[in-house]
N, C-alpha and C. Protein backbone atom coordinates (compact mmCIF):
# COMPACT_ATOMS: atom_id res chain seq x y z
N UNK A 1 105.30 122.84 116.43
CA UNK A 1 103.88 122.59 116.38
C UNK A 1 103.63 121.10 116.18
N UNK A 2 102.56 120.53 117.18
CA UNK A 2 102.32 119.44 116.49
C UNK A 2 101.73 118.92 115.90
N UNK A 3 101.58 117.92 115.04
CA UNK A 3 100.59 117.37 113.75
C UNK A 3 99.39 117.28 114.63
N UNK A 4 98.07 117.34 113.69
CA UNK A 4 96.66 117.01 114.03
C UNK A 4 96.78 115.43 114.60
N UNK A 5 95.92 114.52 114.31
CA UNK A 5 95.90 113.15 114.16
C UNK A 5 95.16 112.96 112.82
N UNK A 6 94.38 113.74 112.42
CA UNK A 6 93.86 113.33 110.75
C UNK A 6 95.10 113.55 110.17
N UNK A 7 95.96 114.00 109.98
CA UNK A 7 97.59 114.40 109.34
C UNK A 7 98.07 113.53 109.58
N UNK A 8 98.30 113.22 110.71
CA UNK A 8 99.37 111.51 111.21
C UNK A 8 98.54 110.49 110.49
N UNK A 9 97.45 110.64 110.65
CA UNK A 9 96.44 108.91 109.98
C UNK A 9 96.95 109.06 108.67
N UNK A 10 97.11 110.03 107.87
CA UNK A 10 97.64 110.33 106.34
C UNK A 10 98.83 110.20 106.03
N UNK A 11 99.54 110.36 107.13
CA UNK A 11 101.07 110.27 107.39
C UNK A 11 101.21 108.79 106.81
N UNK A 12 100.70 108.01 108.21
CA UNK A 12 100.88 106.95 108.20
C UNK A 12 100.57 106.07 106.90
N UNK A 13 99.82 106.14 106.34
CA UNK A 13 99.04 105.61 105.26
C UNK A 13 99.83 105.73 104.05
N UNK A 14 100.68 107.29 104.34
CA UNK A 14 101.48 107.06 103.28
C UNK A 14 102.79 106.21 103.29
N UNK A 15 102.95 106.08 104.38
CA UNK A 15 104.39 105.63 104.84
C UNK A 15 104.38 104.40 104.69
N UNK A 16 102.93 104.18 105.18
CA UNK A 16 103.25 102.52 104.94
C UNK A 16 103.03 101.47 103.62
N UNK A 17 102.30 102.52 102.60
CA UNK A 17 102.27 102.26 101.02
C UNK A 17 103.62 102.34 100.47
N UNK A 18 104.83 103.24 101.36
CA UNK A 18 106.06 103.32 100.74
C UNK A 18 106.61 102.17 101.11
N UNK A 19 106.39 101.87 102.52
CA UNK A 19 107.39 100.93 102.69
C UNK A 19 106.86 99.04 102.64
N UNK A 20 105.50 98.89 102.01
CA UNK A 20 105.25 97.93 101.68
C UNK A 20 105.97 97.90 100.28
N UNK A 21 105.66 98.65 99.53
CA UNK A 21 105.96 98.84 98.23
C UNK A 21 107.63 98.48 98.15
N UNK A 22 108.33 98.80 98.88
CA UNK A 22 110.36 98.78 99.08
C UNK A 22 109.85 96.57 99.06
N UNK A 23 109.60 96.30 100.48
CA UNK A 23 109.40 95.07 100.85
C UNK A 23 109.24 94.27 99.46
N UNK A 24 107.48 94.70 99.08
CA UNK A 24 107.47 93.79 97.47
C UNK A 24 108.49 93.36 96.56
N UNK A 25 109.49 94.02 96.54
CA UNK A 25 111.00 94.03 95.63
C UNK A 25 111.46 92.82 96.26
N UNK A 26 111.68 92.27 97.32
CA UNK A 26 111.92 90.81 98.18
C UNK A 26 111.28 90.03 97.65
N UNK A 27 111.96 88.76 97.58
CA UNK A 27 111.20 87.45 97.40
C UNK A 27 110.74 87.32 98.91
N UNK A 28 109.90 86.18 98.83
CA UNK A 28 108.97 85.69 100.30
C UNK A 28 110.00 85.19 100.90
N UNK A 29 111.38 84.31 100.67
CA UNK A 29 111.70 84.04 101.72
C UNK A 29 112.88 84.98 102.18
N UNK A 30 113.06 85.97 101.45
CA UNK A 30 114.06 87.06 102.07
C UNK A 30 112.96 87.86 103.44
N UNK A 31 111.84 88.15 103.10
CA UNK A 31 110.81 89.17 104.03
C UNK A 31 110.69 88.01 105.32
N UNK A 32 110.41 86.74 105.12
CA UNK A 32 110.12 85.77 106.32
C UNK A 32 111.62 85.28 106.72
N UNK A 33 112.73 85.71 106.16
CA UNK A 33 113.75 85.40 106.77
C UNK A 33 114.32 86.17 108.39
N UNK A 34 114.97 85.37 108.88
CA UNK A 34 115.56 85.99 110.36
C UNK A 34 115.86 86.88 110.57
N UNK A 35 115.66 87.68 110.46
CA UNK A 35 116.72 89.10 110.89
C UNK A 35 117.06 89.85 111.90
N UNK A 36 116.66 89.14 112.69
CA UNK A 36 117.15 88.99 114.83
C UNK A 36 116.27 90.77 114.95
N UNK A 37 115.33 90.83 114.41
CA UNK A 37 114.03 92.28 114.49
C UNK A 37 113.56 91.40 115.70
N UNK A 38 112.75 92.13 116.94
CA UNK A 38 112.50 91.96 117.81
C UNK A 38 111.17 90.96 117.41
N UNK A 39 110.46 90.88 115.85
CA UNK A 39 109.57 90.30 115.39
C UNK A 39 110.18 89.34 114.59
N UNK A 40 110.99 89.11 114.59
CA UNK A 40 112.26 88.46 113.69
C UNK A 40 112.38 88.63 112.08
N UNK A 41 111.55 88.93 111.31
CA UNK A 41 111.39 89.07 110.18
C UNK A 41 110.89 90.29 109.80
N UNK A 42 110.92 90.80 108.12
CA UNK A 42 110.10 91.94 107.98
C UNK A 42 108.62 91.27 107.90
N UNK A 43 108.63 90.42 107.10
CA UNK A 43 106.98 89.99 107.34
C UNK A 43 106.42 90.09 108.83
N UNK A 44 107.52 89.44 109.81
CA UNK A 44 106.49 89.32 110.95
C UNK A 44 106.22 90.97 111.61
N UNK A 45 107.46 91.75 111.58
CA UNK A 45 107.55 93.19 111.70
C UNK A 45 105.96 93.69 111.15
N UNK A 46 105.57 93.43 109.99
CA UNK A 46 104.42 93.88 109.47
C UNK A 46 103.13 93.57 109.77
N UNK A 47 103.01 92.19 109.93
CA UNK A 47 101.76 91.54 110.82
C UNK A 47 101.80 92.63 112.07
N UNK A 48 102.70 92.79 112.69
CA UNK A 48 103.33 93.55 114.16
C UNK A 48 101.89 94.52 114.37
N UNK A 49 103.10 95.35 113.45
CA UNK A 49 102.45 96.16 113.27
C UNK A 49 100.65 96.59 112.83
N UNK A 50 100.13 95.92 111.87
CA UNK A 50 98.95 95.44 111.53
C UNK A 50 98.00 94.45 112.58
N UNK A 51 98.54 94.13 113.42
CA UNK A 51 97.96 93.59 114.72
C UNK A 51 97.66 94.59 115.85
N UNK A 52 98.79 95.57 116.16
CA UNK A 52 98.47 96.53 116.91
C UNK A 52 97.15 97.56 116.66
N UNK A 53 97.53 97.28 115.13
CA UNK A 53 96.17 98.64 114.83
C UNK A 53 94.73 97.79 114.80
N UNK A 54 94.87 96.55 114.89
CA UNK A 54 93.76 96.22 114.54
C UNK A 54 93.12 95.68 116.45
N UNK A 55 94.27 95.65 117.14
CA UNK A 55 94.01 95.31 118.93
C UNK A 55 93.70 96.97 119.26
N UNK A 56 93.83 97.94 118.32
CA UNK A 56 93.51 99.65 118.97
C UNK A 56 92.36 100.01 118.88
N UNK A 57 92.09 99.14 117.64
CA UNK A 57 90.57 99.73 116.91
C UNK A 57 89.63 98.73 117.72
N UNK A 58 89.80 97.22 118.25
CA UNK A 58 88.32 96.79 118.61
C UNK A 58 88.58 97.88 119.87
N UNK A 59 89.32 98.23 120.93
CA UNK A 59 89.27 99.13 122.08
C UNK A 59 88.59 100.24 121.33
N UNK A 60 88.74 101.16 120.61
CA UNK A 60 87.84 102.40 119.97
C UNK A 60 86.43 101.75 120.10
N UNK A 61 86.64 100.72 119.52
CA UNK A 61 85.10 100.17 118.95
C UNK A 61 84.33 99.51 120.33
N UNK A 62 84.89 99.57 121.07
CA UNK A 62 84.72 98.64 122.80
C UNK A 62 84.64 97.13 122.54
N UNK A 63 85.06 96.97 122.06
CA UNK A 63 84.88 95.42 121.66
C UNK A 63 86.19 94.65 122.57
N UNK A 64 85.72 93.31 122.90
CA UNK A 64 87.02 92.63 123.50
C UNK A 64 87.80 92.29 122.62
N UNK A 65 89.18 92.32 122.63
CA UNK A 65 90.35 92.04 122.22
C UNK A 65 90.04 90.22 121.40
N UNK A 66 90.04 90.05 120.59
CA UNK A 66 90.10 89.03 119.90
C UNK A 66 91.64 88.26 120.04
N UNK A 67 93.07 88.89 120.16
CA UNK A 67 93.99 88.53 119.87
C UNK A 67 94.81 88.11 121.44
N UNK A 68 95.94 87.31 121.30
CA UNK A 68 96.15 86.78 122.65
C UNK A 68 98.09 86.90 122.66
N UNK A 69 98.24 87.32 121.57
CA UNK A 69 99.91 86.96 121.32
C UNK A 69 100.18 88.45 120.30
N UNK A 70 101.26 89.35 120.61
CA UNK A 70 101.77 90.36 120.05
C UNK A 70 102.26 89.97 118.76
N UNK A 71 102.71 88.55 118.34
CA UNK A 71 103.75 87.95 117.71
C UNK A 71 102.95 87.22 116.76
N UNK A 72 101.52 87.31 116.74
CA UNK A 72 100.67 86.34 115.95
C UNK A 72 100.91 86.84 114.54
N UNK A 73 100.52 85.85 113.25
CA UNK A 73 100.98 86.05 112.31
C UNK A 73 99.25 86.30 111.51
N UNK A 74 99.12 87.05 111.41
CA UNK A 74 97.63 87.32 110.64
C UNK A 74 97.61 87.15 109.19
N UNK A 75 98.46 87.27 108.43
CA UNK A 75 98.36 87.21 106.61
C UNK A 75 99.69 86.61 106.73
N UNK A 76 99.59 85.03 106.41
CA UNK A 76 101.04 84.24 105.56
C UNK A 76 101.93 85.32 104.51
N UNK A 77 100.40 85.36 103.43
CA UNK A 77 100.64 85.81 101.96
C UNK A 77 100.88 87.36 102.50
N UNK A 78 102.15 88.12 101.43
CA UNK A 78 102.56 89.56 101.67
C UNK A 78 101.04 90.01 101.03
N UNK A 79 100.55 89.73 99.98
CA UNK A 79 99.87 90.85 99.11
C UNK A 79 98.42 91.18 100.12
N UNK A 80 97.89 89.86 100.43
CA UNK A 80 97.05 89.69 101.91
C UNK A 80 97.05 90.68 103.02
N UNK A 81 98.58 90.63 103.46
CA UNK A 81 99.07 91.31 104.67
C UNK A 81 98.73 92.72 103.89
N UNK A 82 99.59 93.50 102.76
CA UNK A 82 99.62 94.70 102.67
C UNK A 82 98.27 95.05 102.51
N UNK A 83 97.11 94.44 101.49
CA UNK A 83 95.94 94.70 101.61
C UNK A 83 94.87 95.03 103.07
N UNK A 84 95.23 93.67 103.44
CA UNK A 84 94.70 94.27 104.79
C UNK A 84 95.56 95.94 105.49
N UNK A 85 96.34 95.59 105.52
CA UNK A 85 97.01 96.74 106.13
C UNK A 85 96.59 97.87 105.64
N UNK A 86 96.48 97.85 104.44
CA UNK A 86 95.63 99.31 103.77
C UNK A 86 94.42 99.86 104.08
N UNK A 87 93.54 98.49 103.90
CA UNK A 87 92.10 98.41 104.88
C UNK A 87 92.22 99.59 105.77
N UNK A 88 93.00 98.82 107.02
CA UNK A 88 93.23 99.28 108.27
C UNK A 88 93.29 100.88 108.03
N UNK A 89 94.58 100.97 107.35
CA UNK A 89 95.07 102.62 107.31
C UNK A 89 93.83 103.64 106.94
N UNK A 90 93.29 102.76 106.25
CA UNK A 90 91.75 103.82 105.60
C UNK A 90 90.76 104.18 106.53
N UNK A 91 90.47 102.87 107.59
CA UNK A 91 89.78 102.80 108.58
C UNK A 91 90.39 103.96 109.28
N UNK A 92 91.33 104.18 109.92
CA UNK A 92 91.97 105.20 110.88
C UNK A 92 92.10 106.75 110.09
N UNK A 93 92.29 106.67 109.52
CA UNK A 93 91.74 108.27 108.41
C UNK A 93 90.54 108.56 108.77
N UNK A 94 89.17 107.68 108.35
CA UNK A 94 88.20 107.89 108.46
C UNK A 94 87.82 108.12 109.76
N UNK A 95 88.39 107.24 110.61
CA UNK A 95 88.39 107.62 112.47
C UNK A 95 88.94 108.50 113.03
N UNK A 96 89.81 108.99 112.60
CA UNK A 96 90.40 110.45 112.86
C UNK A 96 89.72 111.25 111.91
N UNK A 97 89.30 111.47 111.09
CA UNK A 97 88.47 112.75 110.48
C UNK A 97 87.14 112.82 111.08
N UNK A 98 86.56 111.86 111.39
CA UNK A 98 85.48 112.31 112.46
C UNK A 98 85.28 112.31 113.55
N UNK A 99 86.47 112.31 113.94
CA UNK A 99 86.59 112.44 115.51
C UNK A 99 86.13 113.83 115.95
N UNK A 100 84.96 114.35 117.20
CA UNK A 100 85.05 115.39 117.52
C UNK A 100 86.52 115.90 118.27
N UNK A 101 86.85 117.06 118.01
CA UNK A 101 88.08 117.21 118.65
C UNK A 101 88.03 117.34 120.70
N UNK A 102 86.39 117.88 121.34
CA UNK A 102 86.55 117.45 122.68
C UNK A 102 86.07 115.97 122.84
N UNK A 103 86.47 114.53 121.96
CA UNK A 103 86.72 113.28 122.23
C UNK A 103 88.24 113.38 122.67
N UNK A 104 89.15 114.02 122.25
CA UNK A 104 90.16 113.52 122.37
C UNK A 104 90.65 113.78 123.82
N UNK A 105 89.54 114.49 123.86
CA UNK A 105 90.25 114.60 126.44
C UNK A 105 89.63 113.62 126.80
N UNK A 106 88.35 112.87 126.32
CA UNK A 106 87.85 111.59 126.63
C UNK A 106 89.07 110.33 127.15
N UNK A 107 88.52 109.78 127.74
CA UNK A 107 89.55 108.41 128.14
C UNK A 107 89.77 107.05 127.05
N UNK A 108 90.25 106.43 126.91
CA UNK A 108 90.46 104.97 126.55
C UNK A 108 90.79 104.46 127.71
N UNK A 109 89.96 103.36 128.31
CA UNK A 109 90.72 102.74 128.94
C UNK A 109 91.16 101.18 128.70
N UNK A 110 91.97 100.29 129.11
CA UNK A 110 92.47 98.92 128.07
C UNK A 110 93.32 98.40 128.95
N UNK A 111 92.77 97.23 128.78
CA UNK A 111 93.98 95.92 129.54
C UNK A 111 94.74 95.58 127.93
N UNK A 112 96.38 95.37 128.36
CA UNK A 112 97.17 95.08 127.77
C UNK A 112 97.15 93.70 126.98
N UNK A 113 97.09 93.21 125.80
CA UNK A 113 97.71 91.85 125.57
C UNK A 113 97.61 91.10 125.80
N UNK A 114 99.25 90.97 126.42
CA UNK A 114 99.73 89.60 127.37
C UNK A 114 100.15 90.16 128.51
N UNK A 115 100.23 91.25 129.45
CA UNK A 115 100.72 91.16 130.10
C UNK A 115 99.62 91.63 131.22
N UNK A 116 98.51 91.85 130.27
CA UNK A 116 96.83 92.60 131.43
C UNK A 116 96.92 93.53 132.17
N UNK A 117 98.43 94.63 132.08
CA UNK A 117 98.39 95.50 132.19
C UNK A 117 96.97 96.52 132.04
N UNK A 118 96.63 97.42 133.00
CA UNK A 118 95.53 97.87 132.79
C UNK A 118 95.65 99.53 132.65
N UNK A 119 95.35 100.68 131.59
CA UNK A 119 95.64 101.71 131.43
C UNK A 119 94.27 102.25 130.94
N UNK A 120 94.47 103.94 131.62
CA UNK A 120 93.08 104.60 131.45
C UNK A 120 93.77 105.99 131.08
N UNK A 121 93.62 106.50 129.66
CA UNK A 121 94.38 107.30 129.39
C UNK A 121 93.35 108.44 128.57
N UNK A 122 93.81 109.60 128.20
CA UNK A 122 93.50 110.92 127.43
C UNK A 122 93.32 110.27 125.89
N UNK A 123 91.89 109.74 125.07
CA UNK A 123 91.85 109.35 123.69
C UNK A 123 93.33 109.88 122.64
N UNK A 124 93.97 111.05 122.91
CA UNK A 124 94.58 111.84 122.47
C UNK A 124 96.11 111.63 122.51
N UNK A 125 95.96 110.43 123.57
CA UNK A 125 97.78 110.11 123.52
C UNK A 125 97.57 108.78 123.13
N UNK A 126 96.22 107.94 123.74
CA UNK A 126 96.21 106.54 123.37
C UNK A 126 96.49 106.66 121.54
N UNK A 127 95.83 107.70 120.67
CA UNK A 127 96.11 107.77 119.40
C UNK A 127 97.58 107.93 119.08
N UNK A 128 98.18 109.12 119.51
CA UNK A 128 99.36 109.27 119.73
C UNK A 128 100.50 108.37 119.66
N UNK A 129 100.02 107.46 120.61
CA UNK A 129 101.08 105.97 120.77
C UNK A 129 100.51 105.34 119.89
N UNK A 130 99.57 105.21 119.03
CA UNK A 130 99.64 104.19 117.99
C UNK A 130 100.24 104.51 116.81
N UNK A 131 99.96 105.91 116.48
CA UNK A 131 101.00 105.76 115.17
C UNK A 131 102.29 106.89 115.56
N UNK A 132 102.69 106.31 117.06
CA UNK A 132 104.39 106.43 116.99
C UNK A 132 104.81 105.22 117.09
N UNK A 133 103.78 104.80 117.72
CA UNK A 133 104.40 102.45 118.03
C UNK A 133 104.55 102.26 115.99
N UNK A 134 103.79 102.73 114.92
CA UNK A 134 103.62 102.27 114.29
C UNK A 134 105.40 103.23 113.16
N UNK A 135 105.94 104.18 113.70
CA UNK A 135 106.61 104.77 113.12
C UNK A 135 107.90 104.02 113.85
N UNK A 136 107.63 103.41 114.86
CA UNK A 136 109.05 102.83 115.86
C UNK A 136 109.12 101.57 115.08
N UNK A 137 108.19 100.90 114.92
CA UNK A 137 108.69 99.61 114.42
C UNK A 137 108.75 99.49 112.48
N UNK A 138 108.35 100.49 111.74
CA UNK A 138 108.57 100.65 110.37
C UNK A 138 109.89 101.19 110.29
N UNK A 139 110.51 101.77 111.49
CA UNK A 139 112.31 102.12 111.56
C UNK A 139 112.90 101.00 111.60
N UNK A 140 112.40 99.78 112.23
CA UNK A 140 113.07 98.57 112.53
C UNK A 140 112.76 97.69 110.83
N UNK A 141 111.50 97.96 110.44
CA UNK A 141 111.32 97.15 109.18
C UNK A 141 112.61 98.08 108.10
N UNK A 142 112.58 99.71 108.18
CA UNK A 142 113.32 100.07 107.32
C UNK A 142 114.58 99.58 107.53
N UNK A 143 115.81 99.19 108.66
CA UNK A 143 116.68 98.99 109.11
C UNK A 143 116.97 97.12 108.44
N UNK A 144 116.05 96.73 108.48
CA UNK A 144 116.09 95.17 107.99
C UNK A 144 115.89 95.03 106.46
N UNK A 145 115.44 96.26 105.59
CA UNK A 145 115.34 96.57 104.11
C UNK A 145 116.71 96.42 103.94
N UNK A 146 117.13 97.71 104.46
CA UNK A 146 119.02 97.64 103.87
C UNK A 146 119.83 96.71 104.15
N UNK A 147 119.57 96.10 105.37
CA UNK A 147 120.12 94.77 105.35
C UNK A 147 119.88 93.39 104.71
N UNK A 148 118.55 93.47 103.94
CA UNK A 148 117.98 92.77 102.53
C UNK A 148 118.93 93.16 101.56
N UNK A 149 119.71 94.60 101.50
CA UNK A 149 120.01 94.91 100.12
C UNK A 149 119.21 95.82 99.60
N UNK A 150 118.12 96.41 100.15
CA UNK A 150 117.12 96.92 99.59
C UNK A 150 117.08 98.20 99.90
N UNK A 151 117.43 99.65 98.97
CA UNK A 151 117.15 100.93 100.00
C UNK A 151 115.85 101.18 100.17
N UNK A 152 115.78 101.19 101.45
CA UNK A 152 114.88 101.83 101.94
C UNK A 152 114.09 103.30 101.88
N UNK A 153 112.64 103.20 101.01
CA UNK A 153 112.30 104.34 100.63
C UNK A 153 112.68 105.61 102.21
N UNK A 154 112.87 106.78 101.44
CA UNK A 154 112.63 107.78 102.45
C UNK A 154 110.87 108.24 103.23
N UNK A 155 111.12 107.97 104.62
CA UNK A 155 109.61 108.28 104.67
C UNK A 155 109.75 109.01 105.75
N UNK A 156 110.21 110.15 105.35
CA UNK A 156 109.99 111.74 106.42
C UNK A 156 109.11 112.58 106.59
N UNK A 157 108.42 112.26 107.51
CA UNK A 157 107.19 113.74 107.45
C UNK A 157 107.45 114.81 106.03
N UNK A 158 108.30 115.31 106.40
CA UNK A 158 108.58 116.90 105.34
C UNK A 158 108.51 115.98 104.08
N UNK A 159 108.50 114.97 103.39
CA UNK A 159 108.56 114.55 102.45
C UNK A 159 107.00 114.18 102.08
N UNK A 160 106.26 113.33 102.83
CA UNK A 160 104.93 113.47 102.83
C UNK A 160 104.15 114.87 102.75
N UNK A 161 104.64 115.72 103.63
CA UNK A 161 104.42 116.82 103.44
C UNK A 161 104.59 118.08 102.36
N UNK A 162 105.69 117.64 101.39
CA UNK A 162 105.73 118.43 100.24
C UNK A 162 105.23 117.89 98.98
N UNK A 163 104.34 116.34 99.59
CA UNK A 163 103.48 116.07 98.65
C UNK A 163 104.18 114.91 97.48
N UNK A 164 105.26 114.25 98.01
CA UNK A 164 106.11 112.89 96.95
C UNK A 164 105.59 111.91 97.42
């Protein structure tokens, strides 16, 4: 069976309170250090991420894309970054709980980024791909924790789900 999207927005929200929370244990220049992550750092991993949701939501909102670079760094400061990021996560709860459910056969449609790719898709997968883009690259931030030294909280559905 698969999750709702109000469940995934909760998912997410929790996952990413876990795994900001692991990060905080880092000094600033262990999180902004290299770690050959396709974003190179966990900090930048996190902006990443927090950029995507925030290039998903002006498209929800129809608004033009404000941002011009995948790689841009939006919050220097971690406590900044995670705050905002929380923002965000709250915002998308609230956007998925009132979503009518026949929106989600509705379209998004969106030019890409950087590459102006142009896509016209089912509201229902465009959601979809955001918080799996957002579960693909918190594997890459968890993967760069342990290589900090740091274990990496567990953040498994069934674990969110039995309520830890």
């Amino acid at each position: 069976m698969l999750i709702d999207l109000p469940t995934a927005a909760r998912y997410n929200t929790w996952a990413n309170r876990r795994l900001y929370a692991a990060c905080a244990t880092l000094p600033h220049e262990e999180r902004i250090r290299d770690r050959r992550g396709f974003f190179r750092s966990i900090h930048g991993t996190l902006n990443h991420i927090l950029l995507s949701d925030l290039i998903y939501r002006e498209r929800l909102e129809k608004k033009p894309t404000t941002f011009t670079r995948l790689d841009e760094i939006l919050h220097e400061d971690f406590v900044a970054l995670r705050d905002a990021h929380a923002a965000q996560d709250e915002w998308y709860v609230g956007f998925c709980d009132a979503l009518d459910p026949a929106e989600l056969d509705g379209t998004l449609s969106f030019d890409t980024v950087e590459t102006g790719e142009y896509f016209s898709l089912p509201l229902r997968r465009c959601l979809t791909n955001l918080f799996q883009h957002q579960i693909h690259h918190r594997g890459q931030t968890h993967h760069m924790l342990s290589h900090a030294g740091v274990d990496p909280p567990p953040l498994d559905f069934v674990k969110f789900s039995a309520g830890e």
